[in-house]
Protein backbone atom coordinates (compact mmCIF):
# COMPACT_ATOMS: atom_id res chain seq x y z
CA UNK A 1 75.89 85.84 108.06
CA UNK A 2 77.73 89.02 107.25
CA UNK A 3 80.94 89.47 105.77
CA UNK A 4 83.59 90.45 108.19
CA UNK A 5 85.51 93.59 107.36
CA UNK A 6 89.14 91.43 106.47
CA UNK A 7 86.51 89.26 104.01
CA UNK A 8 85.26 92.65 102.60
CA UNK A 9 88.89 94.14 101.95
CA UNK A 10 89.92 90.53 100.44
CA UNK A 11 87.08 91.06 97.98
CA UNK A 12 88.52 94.14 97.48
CA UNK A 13 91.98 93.70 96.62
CA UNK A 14 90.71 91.29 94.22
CA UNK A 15 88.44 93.45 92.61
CA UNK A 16 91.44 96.06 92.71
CA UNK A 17 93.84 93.57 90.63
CA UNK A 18 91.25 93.37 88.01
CA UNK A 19 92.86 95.27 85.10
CA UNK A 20 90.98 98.71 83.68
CA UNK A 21 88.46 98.20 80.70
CA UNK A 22 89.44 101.62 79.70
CA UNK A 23 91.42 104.40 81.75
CA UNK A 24 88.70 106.78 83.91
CA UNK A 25 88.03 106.71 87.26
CA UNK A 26 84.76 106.59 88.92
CA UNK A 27 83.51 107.14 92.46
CA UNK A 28 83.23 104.13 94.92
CA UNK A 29 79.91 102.68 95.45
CA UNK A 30 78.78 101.66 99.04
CA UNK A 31 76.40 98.80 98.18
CA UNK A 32 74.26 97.42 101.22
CA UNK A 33 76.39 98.64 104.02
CA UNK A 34 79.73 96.81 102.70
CA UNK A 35 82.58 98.10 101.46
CA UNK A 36 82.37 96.53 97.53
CA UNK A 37 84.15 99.22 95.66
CA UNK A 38 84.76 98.53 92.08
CA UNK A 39 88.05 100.94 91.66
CA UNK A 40 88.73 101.58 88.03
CA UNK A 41 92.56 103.02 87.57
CA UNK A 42 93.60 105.98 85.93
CA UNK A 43 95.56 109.33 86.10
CA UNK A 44 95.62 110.97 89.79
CA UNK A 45 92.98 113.69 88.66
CA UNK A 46 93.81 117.42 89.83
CA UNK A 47 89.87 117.85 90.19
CA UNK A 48 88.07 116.51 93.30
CA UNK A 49 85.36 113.34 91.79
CA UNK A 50 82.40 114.30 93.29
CA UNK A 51 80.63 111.10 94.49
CA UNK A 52 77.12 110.33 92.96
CA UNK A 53 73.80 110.64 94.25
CA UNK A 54 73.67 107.15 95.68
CA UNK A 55 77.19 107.93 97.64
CA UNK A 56 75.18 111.46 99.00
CA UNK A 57 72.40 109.67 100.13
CA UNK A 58 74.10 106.87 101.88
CA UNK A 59 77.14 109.46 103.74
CA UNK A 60 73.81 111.56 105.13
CA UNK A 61 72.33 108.58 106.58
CA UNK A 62 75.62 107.18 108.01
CA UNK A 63 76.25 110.51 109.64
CA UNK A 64 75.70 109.46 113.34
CA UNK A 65 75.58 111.48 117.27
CA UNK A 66 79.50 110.23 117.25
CA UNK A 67 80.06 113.73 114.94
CA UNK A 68 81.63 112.05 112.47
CA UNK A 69 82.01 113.75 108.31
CA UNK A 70 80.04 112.20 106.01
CA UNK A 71 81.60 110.43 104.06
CA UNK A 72 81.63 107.33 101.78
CA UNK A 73 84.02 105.50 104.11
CA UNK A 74 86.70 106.15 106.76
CA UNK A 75 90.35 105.02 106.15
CA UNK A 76 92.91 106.80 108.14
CA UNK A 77 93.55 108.66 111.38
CA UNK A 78 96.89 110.62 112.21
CA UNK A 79 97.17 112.92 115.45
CA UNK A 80 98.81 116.25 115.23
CA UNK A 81 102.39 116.02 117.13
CA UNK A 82 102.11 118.77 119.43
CA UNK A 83 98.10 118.64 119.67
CA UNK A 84 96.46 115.53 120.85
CA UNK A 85 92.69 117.64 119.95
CA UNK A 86 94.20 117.85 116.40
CA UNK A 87 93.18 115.05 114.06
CA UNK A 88 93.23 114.63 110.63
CA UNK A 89 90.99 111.93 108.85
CA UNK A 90 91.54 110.35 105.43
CA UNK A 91 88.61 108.82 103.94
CA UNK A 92 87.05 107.69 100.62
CA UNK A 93 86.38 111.74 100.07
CA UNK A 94 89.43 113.37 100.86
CA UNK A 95 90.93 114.78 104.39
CA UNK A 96 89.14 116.27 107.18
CA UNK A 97 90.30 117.16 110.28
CA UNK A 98 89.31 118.17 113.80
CA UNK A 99 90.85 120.27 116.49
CA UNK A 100 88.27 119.63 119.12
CA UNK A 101 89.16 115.68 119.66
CA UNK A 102 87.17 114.35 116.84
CA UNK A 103 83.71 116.70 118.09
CA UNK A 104 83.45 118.62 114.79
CA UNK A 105 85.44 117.99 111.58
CA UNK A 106 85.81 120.08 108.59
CA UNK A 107 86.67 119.06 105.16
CA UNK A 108 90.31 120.50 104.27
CA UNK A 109 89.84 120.24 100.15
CA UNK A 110 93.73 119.68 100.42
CA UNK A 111 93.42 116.13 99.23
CA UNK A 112 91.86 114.77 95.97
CA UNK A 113 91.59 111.62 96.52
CA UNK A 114 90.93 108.26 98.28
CA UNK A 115 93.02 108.65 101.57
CA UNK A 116 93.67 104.98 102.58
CA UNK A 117 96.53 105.87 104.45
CA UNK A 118 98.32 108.79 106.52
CA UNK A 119 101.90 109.59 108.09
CA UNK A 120 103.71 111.77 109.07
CA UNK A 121 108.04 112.25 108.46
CA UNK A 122 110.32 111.58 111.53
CA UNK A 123 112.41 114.93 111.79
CA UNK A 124 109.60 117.39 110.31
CA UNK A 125 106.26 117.34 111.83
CA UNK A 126 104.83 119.68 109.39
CA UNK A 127 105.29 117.04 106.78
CA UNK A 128 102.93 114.21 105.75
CA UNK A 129 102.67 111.60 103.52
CA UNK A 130 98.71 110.78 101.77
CA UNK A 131 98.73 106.94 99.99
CA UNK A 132 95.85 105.13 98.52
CA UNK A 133 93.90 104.61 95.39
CA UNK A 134 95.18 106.62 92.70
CA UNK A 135 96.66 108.77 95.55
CA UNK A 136 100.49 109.26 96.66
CA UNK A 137 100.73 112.73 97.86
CA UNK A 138 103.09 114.67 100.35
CA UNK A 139 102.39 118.02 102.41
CA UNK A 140 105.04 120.21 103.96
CA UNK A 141 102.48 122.66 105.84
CA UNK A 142 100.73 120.50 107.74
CA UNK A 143 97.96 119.57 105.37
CA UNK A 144 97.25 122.85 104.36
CA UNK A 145 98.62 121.95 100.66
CA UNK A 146 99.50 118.47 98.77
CA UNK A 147 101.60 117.80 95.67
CA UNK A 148 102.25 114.53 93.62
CA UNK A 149 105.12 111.91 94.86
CA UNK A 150 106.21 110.95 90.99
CA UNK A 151 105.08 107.02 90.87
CA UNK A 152 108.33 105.14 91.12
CA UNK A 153 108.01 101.78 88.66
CA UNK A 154 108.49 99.37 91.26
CA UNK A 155 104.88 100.49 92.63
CA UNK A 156 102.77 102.02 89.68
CA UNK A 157 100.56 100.06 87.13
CA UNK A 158 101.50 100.28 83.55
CA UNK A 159 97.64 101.39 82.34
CA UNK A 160 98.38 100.51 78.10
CA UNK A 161 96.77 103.85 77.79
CA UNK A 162 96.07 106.88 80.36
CA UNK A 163 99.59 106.16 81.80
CA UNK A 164 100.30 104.72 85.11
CA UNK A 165 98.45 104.59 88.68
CA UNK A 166 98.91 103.10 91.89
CA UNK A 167 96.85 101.45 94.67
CA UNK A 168 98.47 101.81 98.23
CA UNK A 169 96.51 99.97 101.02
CA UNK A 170 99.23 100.00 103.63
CA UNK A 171 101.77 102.98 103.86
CA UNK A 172 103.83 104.19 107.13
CA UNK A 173 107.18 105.90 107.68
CA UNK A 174 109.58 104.86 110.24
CA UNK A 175 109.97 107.12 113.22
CA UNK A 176 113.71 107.09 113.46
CA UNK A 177 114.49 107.34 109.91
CA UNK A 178 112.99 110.40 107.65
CA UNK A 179 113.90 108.82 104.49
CA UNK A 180 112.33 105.11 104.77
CA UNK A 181 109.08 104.71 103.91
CA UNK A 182 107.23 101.58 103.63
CA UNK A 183 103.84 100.62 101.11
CA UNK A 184 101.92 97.87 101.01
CA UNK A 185 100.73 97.97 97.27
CA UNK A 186 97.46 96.10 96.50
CA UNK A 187 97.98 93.04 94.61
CA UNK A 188 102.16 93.36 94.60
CA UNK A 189 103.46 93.05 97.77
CA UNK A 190 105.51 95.21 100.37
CA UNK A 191 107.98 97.99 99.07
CA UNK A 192 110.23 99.55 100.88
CA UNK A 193 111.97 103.24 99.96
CA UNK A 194 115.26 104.64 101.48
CA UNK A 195 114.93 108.00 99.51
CA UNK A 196 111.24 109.77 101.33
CA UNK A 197 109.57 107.48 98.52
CA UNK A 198 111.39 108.49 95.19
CA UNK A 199 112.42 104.92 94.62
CA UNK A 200 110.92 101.64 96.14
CA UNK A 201 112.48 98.15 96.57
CA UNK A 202 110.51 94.99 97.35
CA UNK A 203 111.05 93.37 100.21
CA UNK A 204 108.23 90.47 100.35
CA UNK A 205 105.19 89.14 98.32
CA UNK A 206 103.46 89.60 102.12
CA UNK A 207 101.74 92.92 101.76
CA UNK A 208 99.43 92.32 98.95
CA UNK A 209 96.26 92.15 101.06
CA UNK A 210 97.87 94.04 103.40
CA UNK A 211 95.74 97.45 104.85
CA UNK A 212 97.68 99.03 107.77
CA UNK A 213 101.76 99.15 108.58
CA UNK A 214 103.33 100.56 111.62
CA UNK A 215 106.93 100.30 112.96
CA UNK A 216 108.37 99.76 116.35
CA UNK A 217 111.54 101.13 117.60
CA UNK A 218 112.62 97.92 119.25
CA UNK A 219 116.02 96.18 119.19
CA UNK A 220 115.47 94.96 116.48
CA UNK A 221 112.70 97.03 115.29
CA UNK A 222 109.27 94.81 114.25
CA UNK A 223 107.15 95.95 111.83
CA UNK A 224 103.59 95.02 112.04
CA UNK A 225 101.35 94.31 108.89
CA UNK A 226 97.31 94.48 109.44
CA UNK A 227 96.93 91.59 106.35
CA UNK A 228 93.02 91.40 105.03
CA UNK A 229 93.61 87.68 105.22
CA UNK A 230 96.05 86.42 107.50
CA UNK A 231 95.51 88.99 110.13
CA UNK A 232 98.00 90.94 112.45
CA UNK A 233 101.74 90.08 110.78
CA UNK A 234 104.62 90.80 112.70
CA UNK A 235 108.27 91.05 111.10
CA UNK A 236 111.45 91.36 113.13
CA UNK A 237 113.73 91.24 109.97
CA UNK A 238 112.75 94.04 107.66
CA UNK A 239 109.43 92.41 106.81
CA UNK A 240 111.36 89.20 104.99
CA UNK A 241 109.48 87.10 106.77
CA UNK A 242 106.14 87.32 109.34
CA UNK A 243 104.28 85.23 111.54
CA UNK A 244 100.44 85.96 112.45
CA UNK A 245 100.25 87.24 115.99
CA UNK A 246 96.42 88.33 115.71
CA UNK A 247 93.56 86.63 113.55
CA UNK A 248 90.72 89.43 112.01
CA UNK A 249 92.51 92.66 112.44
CA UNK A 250 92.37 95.45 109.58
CA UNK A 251 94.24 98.20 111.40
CA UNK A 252 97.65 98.65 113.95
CA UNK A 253 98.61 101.59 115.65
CA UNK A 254 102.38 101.68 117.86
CA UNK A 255 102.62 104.16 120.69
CA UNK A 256 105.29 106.25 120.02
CA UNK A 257 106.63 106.49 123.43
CA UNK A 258 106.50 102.28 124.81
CA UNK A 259 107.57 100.18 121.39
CA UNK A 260 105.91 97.50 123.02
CA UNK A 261 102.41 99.12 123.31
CA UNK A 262 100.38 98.37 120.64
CA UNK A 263 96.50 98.32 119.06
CA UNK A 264 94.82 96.32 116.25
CA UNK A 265 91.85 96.84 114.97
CA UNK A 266 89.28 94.48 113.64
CA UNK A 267 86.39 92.32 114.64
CA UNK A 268 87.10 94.33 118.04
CA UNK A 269 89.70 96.39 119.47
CA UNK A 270 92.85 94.45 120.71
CA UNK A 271 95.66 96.13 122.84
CA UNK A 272 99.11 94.40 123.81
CA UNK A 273 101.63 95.88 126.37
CA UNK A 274 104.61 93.37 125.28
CA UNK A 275 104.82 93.53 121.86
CA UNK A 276 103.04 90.13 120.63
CA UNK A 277 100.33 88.76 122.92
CA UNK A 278 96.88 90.60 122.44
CA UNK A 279 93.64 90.96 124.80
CA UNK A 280 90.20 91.92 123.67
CA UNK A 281 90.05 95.81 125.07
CA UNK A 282 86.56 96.82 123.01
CA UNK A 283 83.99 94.61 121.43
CA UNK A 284 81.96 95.89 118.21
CA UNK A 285 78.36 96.51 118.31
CA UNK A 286 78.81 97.32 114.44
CA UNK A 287 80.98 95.65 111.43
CA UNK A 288 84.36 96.00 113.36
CA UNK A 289 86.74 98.62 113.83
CA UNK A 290 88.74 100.30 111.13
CA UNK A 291 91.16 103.27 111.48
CA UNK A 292 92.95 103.89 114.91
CA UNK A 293 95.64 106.37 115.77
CA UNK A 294 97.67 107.31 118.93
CA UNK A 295 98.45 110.66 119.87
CA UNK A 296 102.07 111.38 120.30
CA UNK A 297 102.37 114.40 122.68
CA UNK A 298 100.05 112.65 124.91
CA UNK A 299 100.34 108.59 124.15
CA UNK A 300 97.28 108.13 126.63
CA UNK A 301 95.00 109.30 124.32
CA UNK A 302 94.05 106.38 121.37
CA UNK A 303 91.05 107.32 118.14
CA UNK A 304 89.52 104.55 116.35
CA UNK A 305 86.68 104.10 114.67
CA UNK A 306 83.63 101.89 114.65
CA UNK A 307 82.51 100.88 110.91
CA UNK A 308 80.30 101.85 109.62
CA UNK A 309 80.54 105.40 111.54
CA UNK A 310 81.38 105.60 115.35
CA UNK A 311 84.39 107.92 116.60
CA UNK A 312 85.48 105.76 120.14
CA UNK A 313 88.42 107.67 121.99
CA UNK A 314 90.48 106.23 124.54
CA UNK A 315 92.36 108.20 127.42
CA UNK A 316 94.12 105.40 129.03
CA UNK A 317 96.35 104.31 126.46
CA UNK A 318 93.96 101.92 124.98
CA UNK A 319 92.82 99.97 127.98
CA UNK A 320 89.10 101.14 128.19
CA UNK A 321 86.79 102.87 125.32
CA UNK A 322 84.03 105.72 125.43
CA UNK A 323 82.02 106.87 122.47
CA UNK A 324 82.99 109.87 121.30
């Protein structure tokens, strides 16, 4: 029987707490179709690694009629605020994005990294945040250009030699608040920063195997935790505690104009319209869904994607599914 995709990243985040033999990084390895990545930590490199033959070979043949980039995996989806066309995806190879609804993607060479997670600031829409392995990274045009976020100690890994790295599964901001930002660090926990990530705070051990955070602007407001094993968390005090709401789900997305409208992703495609109870919306003819994203200057339209390579867009808020 195959692995489900929360089994795969639990294998992962304990591959991930393995400490370094020595301080290089090398490219993931997609070994028989699951995601098995041996990440070794280091220095976030300046150059872009260049994935080996094996990761060529495999990206071409994963490259399906959905029009999706090759690449060695896909992590992350964010829609452009004014542009619901406009997406930008993270994956194990950088950033891409579309402006044709996911049709055609080019590779923006903005990003040098593993992009496990995007987001995007509260007040300035030109501004986004870029998390992941060896990877935390913040634009002010858009994309267009990325700089370093200094590691704050609460979240980076003391390497003995090659300094420090970090390993963000899980990253969002909050949509009313500029300055908090919230990470899910492999292996650590959940941190929370008040300062646009300079400094981070921990809130809960919760958020070690966690892949995929996103807020709701409810009274109070619940954060929701996509946990590779416990499944869909949900937190309505500042994630100090969380209860499971959703077994087998990898990936939440909020709609930024109902609080109580949300999607998971995981073994399928789960939508709820009151916050907590979830219904089956789109089953997986593949290993599950992974990255999903809702478009906030049109909340009707919903991207996810089917592992290992299907784009699947939605134009009724998540309720129904076509191919892309």
């Amino acid at each position: 029987m195959s692995q489900t995709r929360q089994q795969r990243r639990a294998q992962q985040r304990k591959l991930d707490e393995r400490p370094p033999k020595r301080p290089q990084r090398m490219p993931w390895r997609w070994i028989a179709g699951t995601l098995t990545a041996l990440a070794v930590l280091g220095v976030v490199a300046i150059a872009i690694t260049l994935p080996d033959s094996s990761d060529t070979d495999t990206a071409q043949s994963r490259k399906d009629a959905s029009g999706l980039p090759q690449a060695a995996d896909y992590h992350s989806l964010i829609v452009a605020p004014d542009d619901p066309e406009r997406v930008f995806l993270g994956t194990h190879d950088g950033l891409f994005e579309s402006t044709d609804g996911g049709r055609t993607w080019a590779q923006t060479g903005a990003i040098n990294g593993d992009a496990m997670n995007l987001a995007r600031d509260a007040k300035d829409a030109k501004t986004l945040y870029a998390a992941g392995h060896q990877l935390f990274q913040k634009s002010t045009d858009s994309g267009s250009t990325w700089a370093d976020i200094p590691l704050d100690d609460a979240i980076a890994r003391d390497l003995t030699q090659g300094g420090k790295a970090v390993d963000i599964h899980g990253f969002a901001a909050d949509p009313t608040n500029a300055d908090t930002v919230y990470a899910a660090v492999a292996g650590l926990g959940l941190f929370k920063s008040s300062n646009a990530g300079a400094d981070f705070t921990k809130v809960s051990d919760t958020g070690a195997a966690g892949f995929g955070i996103a807020i709701a602007t409810t009274t109070p407001p619940r954060l929701y935790l996509a946990d590779a094993q416990q499944g869909l968390l949900l937190s309505e005090n500042d994630g100090k505690t969380w209860r499971t709401v959703q077994p087998q789900i990898s990936g939440v997305a909020v709609s930024p104009k109902d609080p109580e409208r949300v999607l998971a992703a995981g073994d399928a495609l789960y939508l709820t319209t009151n916050g907590r109870t979830f219904k089956s919306v789109q089953a997986s003819d593949g290993s599950g869904f992974g990255p999903l994203a809702i478009s906030a200057s049109d909340p009707a339209i919903a991207y996810a994607i089917e592992l290992p390579g299907t784009l699947h867009v939605s134009r009724d808020g998540g309720a129904s599914w076509k191919v892309r």
